[in-house]
Protein backbone atom coordinates (compact mmCIF):
# COMPACT_ATOMS: atom_id res chain seq x y z
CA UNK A 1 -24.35 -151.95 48.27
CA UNK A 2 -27.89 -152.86 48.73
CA UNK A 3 -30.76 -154.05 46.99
CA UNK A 4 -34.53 -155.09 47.22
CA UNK A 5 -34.10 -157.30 50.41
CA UNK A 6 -32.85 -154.60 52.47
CA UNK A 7 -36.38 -153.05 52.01
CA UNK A 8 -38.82 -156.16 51.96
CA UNK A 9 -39.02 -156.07 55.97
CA UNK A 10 -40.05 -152.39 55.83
CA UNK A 11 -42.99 -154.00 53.51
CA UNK A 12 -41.95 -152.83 49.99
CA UNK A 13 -42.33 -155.44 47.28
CA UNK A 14 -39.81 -156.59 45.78
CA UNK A 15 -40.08 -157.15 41.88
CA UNK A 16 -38.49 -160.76 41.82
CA UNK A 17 -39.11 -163.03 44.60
CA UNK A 18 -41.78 -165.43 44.56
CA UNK A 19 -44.66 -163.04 45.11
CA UNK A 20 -42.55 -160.28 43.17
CA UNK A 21 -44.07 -157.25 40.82
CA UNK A 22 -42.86 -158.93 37.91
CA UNK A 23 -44.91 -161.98 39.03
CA UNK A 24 -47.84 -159.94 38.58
CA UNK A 25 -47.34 -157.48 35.39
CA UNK A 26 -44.84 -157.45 32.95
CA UNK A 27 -42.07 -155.36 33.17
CA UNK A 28 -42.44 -154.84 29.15
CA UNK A 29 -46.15 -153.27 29.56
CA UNK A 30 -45.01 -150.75 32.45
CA UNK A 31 -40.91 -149.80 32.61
CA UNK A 32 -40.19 -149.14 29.09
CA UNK A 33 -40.41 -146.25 27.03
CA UNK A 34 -42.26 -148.22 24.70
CA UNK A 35 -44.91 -148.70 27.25
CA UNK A 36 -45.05 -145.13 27.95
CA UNK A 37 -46.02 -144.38 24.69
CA UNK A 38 -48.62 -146.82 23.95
CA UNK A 39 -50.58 -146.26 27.22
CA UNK A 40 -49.08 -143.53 29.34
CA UNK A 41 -52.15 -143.57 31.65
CA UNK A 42 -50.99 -147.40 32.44
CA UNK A 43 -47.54 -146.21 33.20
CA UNK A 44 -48.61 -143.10 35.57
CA UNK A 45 -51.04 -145.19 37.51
CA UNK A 46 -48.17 -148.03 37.85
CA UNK A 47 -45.94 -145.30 39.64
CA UNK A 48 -48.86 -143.86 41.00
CA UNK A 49 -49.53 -146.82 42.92
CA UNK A 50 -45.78 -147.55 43.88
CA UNK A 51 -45.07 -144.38 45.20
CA UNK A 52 -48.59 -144.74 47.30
CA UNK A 53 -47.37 -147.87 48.74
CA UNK A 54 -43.27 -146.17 49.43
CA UNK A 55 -45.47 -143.66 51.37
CA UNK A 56 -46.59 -146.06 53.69
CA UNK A 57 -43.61 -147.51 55.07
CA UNK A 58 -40.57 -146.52 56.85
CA UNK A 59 -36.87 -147.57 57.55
CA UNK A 60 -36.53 -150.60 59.37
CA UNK A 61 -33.43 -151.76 61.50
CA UNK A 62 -31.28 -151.98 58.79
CA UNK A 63 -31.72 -149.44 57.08
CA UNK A 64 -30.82 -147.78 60.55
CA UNK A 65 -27.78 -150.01 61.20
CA UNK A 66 -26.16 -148.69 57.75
CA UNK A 67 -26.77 -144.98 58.33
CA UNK A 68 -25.07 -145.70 61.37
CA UNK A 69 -22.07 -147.31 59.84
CA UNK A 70 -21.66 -144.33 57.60
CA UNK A 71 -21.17 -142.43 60.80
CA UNK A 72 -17.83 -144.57 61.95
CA UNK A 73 -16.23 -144.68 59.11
CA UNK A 74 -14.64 -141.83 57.35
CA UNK A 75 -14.67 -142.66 54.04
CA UNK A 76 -18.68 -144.29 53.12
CA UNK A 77 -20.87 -144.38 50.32
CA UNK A 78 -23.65 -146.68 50.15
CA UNK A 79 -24.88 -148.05 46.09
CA UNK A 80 -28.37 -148.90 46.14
CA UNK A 81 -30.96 -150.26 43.61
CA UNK A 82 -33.91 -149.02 45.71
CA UNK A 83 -36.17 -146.14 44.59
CA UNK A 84 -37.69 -146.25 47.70
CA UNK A 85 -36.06 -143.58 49.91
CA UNK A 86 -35.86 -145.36 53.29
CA UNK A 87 -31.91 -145.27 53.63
CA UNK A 88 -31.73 -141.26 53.42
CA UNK A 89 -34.91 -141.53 55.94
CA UNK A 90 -32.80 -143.39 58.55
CA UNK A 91 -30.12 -140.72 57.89
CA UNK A 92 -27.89 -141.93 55.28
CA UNK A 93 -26.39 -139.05 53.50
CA UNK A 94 -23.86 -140.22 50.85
CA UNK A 95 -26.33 -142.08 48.72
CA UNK A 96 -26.06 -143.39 45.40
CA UNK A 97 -29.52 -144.25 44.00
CA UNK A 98 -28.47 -146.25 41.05
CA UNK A 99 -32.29 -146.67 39.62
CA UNK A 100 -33.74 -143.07 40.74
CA UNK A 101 -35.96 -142.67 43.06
CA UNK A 102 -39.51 -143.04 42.98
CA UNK A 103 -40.20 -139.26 44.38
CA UNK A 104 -38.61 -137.77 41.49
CA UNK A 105 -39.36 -137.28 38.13
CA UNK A 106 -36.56 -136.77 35.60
């Protein structure tokens, strides 16, 4: 299972830590349905803007060292809160993308 800090070296923020998203907006005016529908323009230049910045980056060693380990062992699947992408970039295959994923809409 992994979650934001597996992703913070490859240079995607992370919405908690110090210099977090959430330190910056609130999560009430931008990932809620109610904040869809009072300014939806708000909302699709929010994930606008994050999936611009998941464009930018790329796997980073661990990312690559877990795709890896789902190679030796027979019987792998890897939980992750990140919408970013980067694990089935550095090959991981039996992915569970518990939040989505930030190239999809659904």
């Amino acid at each position: 299972m992994t979650g934001a800090g597996i992703s913070a070296e490859s240079g995607v923020p992370t919405f908690r830590g110090t210099d977090g998203l959430w330190a910056k907006f609130r999560p009430e005016e931008l990932a809620t349905v109610d904040a869809f529908m009072r300014n939806p323009k708000l909302v699709w230049e929010w994930y606008l803007h994050r999936r611009d910045l998941m464009s930018k980056v790329s796997p980073n060693p661990g990312h690559h060292a877990i795709a890896e380990m789902e190679k030796r062992f027979d019987d792998f699947t890897l939980i992750t809160q990140n919408i970013d992408g980067l694990h089935r970039a550095a090959g991981a295959k039996n992915v569970l993308e518990i939040h989505g994923n930030i190239s999809r809409n659904k």
